[in-house]
Protein backbone atom coordinates (compact mmCIF):
# COMPACT_ATOMS: atom_id res chain seq x y z
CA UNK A 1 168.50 -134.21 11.81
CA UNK A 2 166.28 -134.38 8.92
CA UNK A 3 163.54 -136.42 10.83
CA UNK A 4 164.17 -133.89 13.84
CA UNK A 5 163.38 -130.86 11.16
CA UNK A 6 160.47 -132.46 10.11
CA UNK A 7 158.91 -132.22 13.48
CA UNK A 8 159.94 -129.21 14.19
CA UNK A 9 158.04 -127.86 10.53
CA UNK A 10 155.16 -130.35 11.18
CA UNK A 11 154.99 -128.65 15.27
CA UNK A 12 155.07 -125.23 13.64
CA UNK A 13 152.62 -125.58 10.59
CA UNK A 14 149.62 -127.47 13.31
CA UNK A 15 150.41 -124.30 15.60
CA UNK A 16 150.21 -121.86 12.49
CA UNK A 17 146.49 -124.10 11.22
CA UNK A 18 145.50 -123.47 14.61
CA UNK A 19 146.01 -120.05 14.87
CA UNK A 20 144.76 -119.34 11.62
CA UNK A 21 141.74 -121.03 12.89
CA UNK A 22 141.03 -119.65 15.97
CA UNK A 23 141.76 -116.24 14.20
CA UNK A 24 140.85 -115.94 10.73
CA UNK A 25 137.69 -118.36 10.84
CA UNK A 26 135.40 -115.35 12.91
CA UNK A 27 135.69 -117.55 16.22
CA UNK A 28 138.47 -116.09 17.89
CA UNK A 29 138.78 -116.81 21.65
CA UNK A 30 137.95 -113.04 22.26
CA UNK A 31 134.74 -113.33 19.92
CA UNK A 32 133.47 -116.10 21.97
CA UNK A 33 134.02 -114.72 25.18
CA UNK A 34 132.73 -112.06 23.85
CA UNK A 35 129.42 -112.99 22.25
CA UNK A 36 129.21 -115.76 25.61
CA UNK A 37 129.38 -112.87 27.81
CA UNK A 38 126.69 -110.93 26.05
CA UNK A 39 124.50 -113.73 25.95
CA UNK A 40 122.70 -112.64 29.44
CA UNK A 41 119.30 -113.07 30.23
CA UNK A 42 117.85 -114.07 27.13
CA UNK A 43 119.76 -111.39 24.87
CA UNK A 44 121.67 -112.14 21.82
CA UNK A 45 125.32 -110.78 21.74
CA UNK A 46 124.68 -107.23 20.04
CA UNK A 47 126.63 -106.36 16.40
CA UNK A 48 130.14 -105.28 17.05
CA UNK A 49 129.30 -101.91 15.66
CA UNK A 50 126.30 -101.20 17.74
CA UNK A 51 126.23 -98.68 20.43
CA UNK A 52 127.00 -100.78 23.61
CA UNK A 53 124.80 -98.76 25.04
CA UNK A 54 122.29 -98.05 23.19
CA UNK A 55 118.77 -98.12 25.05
CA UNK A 56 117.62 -101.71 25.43
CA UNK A 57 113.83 -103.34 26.17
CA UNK A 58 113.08 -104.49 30.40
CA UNK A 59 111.80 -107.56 30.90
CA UNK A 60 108.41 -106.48 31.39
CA UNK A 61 106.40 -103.18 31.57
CA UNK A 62 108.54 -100.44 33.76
CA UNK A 63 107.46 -98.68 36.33
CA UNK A 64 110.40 -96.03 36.08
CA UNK A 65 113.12 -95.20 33.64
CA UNK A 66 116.04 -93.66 35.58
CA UNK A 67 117.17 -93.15 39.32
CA UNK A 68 118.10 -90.71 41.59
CA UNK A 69 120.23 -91.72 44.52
CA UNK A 70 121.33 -89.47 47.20
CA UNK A 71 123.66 -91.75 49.16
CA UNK A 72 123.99 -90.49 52.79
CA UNK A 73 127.68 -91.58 53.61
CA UNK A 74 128.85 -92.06 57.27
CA UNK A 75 125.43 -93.10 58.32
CA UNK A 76 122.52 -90.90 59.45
CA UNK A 77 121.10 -91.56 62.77
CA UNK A 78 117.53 -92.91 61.73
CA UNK A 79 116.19 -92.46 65.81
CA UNK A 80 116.99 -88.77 65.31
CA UNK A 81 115.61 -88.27 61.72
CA UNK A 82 113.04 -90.79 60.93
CA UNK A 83 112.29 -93.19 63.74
CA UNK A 84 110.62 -92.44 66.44
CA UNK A 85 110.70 -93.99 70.00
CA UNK A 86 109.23 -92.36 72.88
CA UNK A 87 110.51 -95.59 75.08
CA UNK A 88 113.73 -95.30 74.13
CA UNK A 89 113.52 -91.22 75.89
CA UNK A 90 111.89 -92.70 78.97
CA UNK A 91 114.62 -95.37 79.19
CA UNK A 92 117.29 -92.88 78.67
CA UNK A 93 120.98 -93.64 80.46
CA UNK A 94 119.61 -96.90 81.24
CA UNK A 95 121.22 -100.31 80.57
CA UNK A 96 119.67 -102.06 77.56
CA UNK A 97 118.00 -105.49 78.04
CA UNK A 98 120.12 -108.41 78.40
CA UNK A 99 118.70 -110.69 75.74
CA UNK A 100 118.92 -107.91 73.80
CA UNK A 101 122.50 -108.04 73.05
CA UNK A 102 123.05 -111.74 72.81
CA UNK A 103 125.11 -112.76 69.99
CA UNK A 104 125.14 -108.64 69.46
CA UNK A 105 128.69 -107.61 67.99
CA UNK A 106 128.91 -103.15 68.09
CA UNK A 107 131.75 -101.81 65.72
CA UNK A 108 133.18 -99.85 68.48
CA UNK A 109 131.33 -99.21 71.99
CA UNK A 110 130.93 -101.96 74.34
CA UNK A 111 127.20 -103.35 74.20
CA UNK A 112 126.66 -102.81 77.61
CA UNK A 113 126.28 -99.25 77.12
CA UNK A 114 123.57 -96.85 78.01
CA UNK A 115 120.64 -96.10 76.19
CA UNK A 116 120.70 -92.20 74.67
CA UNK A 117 116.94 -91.19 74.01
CA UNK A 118 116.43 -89.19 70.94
CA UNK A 119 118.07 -85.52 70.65
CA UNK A 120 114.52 -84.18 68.65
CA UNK A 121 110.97 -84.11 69.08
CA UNK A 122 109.01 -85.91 66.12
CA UNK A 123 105.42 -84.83 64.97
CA UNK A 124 102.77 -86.18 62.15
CA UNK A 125 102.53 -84.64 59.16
CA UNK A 126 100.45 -84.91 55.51
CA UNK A 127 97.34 -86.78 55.64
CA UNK A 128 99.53 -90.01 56.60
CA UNK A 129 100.41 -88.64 59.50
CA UNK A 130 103.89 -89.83 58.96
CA UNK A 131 106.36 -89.21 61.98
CA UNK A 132 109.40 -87.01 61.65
CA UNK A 133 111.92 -85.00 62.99
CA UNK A 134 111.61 -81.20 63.64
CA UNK A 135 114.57 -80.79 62.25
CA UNK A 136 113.21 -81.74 58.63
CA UNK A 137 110.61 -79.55 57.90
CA UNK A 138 110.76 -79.83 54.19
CA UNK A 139 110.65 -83.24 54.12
CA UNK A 140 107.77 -82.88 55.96
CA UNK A 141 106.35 -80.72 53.25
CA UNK A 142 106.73 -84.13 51.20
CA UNK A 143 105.61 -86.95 53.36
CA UNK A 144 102.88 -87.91 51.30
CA UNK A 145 105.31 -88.33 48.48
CA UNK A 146 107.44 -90.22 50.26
CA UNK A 147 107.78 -93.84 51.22
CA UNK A 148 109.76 -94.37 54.25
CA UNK A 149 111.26 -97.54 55.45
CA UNK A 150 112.16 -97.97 59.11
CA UNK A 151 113.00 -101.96 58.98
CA UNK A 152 116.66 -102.01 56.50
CA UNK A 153 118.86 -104.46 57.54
CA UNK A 154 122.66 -105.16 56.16
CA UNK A 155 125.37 -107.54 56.91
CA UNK A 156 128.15 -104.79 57.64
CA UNK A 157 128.35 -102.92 60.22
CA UNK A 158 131.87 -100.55 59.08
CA UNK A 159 131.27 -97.95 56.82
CA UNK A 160 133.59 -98.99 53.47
CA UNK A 161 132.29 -103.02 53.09
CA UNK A 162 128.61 -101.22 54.15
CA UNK A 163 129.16 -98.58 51.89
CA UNK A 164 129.84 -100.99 49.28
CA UNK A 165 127.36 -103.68 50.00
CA UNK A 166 124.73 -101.22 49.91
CA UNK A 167 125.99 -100.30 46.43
CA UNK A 168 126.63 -103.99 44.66
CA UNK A 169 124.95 -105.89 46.89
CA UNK A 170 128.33 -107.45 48.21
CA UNK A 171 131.24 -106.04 50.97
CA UNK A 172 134.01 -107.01 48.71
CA UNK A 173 135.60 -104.97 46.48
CA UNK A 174 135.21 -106.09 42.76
CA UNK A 175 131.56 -106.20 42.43
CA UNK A 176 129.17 -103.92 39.94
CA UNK A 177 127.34 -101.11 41.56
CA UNK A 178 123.54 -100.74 40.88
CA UNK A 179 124.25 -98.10 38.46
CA UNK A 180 126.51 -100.68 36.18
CA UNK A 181 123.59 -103.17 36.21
CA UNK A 182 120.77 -101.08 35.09
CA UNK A 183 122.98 -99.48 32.33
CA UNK A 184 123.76 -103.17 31.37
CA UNK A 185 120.85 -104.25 31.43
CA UNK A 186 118.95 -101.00 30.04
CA UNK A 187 121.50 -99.07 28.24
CA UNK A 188 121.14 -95.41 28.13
CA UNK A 189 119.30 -92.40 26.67
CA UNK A 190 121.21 -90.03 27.25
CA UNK A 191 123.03 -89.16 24.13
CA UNK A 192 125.66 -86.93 24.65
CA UNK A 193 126.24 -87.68 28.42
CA UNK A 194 126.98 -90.67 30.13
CA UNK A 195 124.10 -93.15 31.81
CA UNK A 196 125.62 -93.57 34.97
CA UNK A 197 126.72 -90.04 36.52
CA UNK A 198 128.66 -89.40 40.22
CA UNK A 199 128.24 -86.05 42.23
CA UNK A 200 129.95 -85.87 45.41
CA UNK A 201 129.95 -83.64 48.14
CA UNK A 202 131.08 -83.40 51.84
CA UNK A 203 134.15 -85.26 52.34
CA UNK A 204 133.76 -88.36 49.68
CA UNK A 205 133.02 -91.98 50.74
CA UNK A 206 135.12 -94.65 52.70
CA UNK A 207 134.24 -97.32 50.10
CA UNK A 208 135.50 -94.91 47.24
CA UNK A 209 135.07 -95.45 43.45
CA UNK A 210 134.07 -99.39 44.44
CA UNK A 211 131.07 -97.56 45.42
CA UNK A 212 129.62 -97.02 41.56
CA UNK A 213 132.48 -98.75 39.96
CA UNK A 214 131.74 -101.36 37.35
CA UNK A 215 133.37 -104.12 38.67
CA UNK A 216 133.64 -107.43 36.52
CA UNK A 217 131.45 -105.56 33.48
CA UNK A 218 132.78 -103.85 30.53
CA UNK A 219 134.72 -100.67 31.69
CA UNK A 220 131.60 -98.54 29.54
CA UNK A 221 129.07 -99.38 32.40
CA UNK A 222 130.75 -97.46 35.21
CA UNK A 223 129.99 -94.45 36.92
CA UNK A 224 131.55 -91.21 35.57
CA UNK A 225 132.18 -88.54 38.29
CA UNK A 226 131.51 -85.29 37.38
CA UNK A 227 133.81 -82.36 39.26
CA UNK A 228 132.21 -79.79 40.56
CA UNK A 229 134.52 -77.28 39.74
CA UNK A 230 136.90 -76.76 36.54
CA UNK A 231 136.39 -79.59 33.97
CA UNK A 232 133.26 -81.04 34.62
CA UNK A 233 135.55 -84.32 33.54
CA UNK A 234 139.40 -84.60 34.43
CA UNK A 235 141.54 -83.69 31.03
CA UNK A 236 138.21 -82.75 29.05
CA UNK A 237 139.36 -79.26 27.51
CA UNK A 238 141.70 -79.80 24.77
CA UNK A 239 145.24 -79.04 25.14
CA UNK A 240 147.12 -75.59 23.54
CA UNK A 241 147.49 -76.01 20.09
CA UNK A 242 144.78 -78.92 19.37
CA UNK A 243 141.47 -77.43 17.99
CA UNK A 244 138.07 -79.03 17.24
CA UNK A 245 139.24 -80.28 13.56
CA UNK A 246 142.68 -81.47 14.53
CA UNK A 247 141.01 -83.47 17.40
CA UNK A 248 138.10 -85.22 15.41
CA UNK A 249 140.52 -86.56 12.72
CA UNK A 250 142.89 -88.07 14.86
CA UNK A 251 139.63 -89.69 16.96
CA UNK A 252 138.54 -90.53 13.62
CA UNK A 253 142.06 -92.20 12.76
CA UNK A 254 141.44 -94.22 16.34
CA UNK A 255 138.41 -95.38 15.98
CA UNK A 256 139.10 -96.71 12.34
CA UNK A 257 141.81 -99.17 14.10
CA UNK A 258 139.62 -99.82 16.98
CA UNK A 259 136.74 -101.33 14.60
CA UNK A 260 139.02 -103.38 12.90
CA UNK A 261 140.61 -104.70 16.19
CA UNK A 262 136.63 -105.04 17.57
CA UNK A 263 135.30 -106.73 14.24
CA UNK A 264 138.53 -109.26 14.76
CA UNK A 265 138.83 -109.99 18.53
CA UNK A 266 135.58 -108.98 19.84
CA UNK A 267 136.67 -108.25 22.81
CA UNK A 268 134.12 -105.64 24.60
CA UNK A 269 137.08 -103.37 26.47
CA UNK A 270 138.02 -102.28 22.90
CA UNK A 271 134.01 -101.60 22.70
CA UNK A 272 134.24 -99.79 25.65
CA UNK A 273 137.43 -97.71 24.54
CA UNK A 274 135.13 -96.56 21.26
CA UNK A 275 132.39 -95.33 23.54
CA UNK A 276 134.52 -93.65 25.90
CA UNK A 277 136.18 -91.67 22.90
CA UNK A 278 133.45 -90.69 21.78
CA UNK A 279 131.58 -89.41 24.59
CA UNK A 280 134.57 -87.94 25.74
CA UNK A 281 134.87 -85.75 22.67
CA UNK A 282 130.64 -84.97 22.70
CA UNK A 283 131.46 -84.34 26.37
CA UNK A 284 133.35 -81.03 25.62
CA UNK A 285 130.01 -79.26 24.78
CA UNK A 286 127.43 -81.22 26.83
CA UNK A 287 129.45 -81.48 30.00
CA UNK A 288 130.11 -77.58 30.49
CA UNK A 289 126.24 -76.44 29.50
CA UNK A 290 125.30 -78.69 31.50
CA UNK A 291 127.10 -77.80 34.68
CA UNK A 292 125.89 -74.11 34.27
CA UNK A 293 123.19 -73.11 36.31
CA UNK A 294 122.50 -69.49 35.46
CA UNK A 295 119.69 -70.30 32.91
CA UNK A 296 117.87 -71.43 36.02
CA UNK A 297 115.56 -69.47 37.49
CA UNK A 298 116.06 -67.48 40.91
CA UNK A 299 113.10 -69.44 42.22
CA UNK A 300 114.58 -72.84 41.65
CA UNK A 301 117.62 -71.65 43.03
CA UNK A 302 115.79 -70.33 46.13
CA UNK A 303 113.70 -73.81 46.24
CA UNK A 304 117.08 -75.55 46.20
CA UNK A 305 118.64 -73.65 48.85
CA UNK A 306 121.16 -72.41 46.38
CA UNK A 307 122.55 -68.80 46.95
CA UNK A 308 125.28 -69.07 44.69
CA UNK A 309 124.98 -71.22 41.71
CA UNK A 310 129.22 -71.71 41.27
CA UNK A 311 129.65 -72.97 45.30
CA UNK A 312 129.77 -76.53 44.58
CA UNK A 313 127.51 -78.61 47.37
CA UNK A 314 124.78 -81.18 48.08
CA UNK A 315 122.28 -78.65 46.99
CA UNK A 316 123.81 -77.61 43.72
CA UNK A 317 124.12 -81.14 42.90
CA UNK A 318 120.41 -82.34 43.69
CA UNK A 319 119.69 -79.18 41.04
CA UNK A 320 122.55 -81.23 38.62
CA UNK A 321 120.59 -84.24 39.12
CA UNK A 322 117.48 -82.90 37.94
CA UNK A 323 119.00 -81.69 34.80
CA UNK A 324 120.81 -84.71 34.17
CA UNK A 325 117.57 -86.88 34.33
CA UNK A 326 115.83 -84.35 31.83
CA UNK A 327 118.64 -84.86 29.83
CA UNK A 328 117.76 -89.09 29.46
CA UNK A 329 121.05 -90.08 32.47
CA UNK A 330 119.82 -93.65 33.29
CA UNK A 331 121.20 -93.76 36.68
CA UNK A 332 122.28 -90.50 38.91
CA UNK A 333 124.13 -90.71 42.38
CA UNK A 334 124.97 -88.21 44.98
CA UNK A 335 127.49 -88.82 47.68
CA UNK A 336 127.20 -86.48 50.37
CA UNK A 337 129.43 -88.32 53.34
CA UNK A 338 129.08 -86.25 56.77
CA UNK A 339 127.02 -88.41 59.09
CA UNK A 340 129.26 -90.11 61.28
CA UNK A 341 128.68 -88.70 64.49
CA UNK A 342 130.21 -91.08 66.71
CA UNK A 343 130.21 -87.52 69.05
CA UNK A 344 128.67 -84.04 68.96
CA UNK A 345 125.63 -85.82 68.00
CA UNK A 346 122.74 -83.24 68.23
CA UNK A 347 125.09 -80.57 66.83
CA UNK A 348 126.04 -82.51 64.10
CA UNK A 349 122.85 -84.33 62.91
CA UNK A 350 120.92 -80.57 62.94
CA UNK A 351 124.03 -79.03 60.73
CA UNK A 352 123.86 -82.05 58.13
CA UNK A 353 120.00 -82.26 57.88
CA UNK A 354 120.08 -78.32 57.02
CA UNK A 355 121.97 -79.28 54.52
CA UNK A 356 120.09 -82.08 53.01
CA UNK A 357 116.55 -81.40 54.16
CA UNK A 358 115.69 -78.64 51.70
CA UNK A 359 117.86 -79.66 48.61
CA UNK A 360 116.10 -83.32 48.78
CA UNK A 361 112.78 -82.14 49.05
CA UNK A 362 113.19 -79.53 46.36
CA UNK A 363 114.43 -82.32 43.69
CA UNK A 364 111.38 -84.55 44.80
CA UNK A 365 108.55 -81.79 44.46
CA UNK A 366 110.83 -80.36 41.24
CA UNK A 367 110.55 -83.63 39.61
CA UNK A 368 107.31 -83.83 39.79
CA UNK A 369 106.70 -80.38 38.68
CA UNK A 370 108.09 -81.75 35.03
CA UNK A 371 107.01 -84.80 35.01
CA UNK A 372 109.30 -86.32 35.86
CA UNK A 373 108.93 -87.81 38.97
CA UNK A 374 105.76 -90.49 37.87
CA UNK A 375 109.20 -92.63 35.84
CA UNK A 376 112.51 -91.19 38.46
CA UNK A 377 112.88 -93.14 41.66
CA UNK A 378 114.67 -90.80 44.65
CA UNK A 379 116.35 -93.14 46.93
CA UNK A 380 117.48 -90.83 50.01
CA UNK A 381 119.75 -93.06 52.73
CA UNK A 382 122.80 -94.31 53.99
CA UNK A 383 125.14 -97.15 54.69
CA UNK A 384 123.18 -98.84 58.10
CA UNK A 385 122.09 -96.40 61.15
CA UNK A 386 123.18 -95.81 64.48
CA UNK A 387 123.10 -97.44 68.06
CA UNK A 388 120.26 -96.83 70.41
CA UNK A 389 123.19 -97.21 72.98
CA UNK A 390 125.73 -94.13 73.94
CA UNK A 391 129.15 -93.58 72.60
CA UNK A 392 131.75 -90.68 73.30
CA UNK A 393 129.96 -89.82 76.79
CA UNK A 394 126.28 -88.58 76.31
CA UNK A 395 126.28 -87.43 72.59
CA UNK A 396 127.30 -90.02 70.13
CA UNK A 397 126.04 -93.31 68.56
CA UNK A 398 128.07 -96.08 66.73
CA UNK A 399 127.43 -98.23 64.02
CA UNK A 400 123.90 -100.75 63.83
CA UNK A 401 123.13 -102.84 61.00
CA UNK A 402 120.02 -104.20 62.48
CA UNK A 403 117.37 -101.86 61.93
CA UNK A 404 117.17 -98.27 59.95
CA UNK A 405 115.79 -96.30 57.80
CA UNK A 406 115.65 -94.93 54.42
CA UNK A 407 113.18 -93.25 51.96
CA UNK A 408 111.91 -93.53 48.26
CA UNK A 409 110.11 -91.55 46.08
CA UNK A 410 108.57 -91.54 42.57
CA UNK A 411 108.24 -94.19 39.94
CA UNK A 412 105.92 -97.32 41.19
CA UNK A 413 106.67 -96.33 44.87
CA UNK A 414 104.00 -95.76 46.99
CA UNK A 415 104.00 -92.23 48.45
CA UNK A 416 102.87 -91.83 52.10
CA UNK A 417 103.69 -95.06 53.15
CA UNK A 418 105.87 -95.81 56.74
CA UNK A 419 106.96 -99.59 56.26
CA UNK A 420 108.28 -102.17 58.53
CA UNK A 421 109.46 -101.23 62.10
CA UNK A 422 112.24 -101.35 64.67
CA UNK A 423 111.66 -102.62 68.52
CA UNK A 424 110.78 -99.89 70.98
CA UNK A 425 114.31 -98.79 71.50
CA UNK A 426 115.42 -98.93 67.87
CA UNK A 427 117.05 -102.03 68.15
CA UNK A 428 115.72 -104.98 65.95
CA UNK A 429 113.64 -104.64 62.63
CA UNK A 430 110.24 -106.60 64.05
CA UNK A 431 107.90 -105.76 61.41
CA UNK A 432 108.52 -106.61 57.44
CA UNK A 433 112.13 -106.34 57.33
CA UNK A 434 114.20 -105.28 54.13
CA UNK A 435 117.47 -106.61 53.50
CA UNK A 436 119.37 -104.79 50.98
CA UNK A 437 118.81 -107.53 48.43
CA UNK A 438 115.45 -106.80 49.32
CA UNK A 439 115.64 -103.01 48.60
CA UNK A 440 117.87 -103.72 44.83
CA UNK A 441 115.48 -106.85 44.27
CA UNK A 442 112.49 -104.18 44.13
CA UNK A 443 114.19 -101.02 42.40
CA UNK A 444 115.05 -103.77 39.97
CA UNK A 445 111.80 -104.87 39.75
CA UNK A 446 110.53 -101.11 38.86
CA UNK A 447 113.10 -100.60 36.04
CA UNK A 448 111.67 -103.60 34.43
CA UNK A 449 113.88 -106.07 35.60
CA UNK A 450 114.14 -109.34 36.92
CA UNK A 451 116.62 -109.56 39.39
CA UNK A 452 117.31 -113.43 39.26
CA UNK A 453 117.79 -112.82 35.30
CA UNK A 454 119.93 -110.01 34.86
CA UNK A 455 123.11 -111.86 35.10
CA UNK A 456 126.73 -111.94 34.47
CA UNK A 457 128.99 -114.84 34.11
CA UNK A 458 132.57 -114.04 35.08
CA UNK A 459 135.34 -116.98 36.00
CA UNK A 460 132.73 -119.39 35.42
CA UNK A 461 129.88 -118.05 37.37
CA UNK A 462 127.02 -116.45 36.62
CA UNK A 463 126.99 -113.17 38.69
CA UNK A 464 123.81 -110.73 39.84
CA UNK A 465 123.71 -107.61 41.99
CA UNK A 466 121.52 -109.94 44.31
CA UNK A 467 123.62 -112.02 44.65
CA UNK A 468 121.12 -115.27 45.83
CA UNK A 469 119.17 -113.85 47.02
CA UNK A 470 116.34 -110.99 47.43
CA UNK A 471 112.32 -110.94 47.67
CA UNK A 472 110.13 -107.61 45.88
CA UNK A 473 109.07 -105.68 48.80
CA UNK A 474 105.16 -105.27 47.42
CA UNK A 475 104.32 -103.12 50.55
CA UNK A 476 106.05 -100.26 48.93
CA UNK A 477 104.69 -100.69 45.77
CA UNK A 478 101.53 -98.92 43.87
């Protein structure tokens, strides 16, 4: 018995040493994970009682500071918008070629379908003579701002892993959206506001919060949504009986035991808990001025296509954007999912782009009005684009990865540019195709990043929103 107790104190005094250790000695598992995980690109693991997101330096020189993406859920049909094909309306309800469609998969309509010629007449406009739909005049008004891309490719071809894929640079759920990477990699200057902020309109998104989630990175670098009616911010108004004072000592109280848990474990979710209080709280006065519009005047309203500044909507939201950006947001995204016209094709397409049109080119030429626009990138696009083929009778288009079409704006971009291009029915990207590693590669590459250095390493891999991929589109470039 006595030898047995012996073992049994010996067993428990090594396990006690090496706790004490691992704990007490400032190397605790969670401090090396922690500092390990920091350790990115170059970077030393910050102080425990920095501000995790405090602005940090690029790489190199930046071309732009902050971006503005309006995400066009559901899919917008490029050959009715942005590409045109006169071939494809002389071959109209006839069979597409055969070689074509080999090794071809469509989400829904058999392949063999007819060819639908476009629903609108295109024209040249600005002094690049850019082609576009009639039904966007005002981003007409803009085309020499613009840089428009008719040759995106992606790998999915249904809307959530697209959705997704277009947003982390993967179709599985789990991965950081754009917005988490530049706000890891950059930080934020927005003080009392969050650097990564989500408007949404229409009817949501299919991929859902995956879409600007933060995936494997500290909980601080994901996208807050912001409502567009009653709290700007689920549960931000205090409840009866708390006031200002009672509310700042017990955050006070919480943050005391947070430090001392940080300074011990160093675990960055108890970073990320400190942040979030105390935006949260700073968030009570920012979050409601900010959402009010009637200090704006009735000719910004009127350029936005806003006739009542309290109906939430894509417009009133590409006005929110603008403010947000003044206000130092790193990374701003509008969803705005209504595109999916499988059917009721030219209906629908003319209804969403009166909705969009004016509102997108009223941010653009506002942004530059400021200032603003020469360091903001405006992304405008969607998930993939639509099928030169028929679906739903003689009105609808599916799903097509291979070739479509989105535009930029602003910061590095160069404005009255038409890149790359699709076949003559709208089929294949044939000239300088973009991948969507491609397309994050180069935004990357404006904010002053390197997209093959801003990593991650999570379960024993280092991680980047490129994945392995991606080449800088120079074409597009100033």
């Amino acid at each position: 018995m006595a030898a047995a107790d012996h073992q049994i104190h010996s067993d428990a005094r090594r396990l006690l040493q090496r706790r004490w250790f691992l704990e007490e000695c400032g190397i605790g598992l969670g401090a090396i994970a922690a500092a390990e995980m920091l350790q990115r690109d170059g970077r030393a693991a910050e102080p425990a009682d920095e501000n995790p997101l405090a602005p940090r330096q690029p790489h190199f020189a930046p071309r732009a500071k902050r971006v503005i993406y309006l995400f066009q859920a559901g899919a917008p049909s490029q050959l009715e918008l942005y590409d045109h094909k006169p071939e494809l309306k002389n071959r109209d309800g006839q069979l597409p070629p055969a070689e074509l469609l080999q090794n071809y998969r469509a989400a829904f309509i058999n392949p063999r379908s007819a060819l639908l010629g476009p629903k609108y007449e295109f024209a040249a406009h600005g002094e690049s003579g850019m082609q576009l739909s009639e039904i966007l005049p005002h981003t007409a008004a803009i085309a020499d701002d613009i840089c428009l891309i008719r040759s995106m490719q992606t790998d999915a071809v249904n809307h959530a892993p697209a959705q997704i894929m277009m947003n982390t640079g993967s179709p599985q759920f789990g991965r950081p959206s754009f917005g988490s990477w530049a706000q890891y990699g950059l930080g934020s200057e927005a003080e009392d506001l969050p650097g990564f902020v989500v408007l949404t309109s229409g009817k949501g998104t299919s991929g859902g919060a995956s879409n600007y989630g933060c995936g494997f990175l500290p909980t601080m670098y994901g996208g807050v949504p912001f409502r567009s009616q009653g709290d700007p911010v689920l549960y931000l108004s205090n409840p009866p009986g708390v006031d200002a004072t009672s509310q700042r000592q017990t955050l006070d109280a919480l943050q005391q035991l947070n430090q001392l848990a940080l300074q011990r474990y160093g675990d960055p979710e108890i970073a990320a808990r400190i942040q979030s209080s105390e935006m949260a709280f700073r968030l009570q006065t920012s979050a409601p001025e900010l959402m009010e519009l009637s200090g704006e005047s009735a000719a910004t309203l009127e350029r936005y296509g806003i006739s009542n500044p309290d109906e939430p909507g894509f417009a009133r939201n590409c006005l929110l954007a603008r403010r947000l950006a003044q206000r130092g947001v790193r990374f701003v995204q509008l969803f705005h999912e209504v595109w999916d016209q499988h059917g009721n094709l030219k209906a629908g397409v003319r209804k969403n782009a009166e909705e969009t049109d004016k509102a997108s080119a009223a941010l653009v030429t506002d942004l530059k009005d400021c200032g603003l626009l020469e360091d903001t990138i405006v992304i405008w696009g969607g998930e993939f684009g639509r099928t030169p083929m028929v679906q739903g009778g003689n009105d609808g288009r599916d799903h097509h990865n291979r070739a479509f079409s989105i535009w930029l704006a602003g910061g590095g971009i160069r404005g009255g540019t038409t890149y790359g291009a699709s076949d003559e029915l709208g089929f294949n990207a044939v000239e300088n195709p973009v991948h969507v590693h491609d397309l994050n590669a180069t935004l990357l590459h404006l904010l002053g990043m390197d997209h093959t250095r801003l990593t991650y390493r999570f379960q024993g891999r280092d991680y980047r929103l490129t994945d392995v991929h991606g080449q800088i589109v120079d074409g597009i470039l100033t």
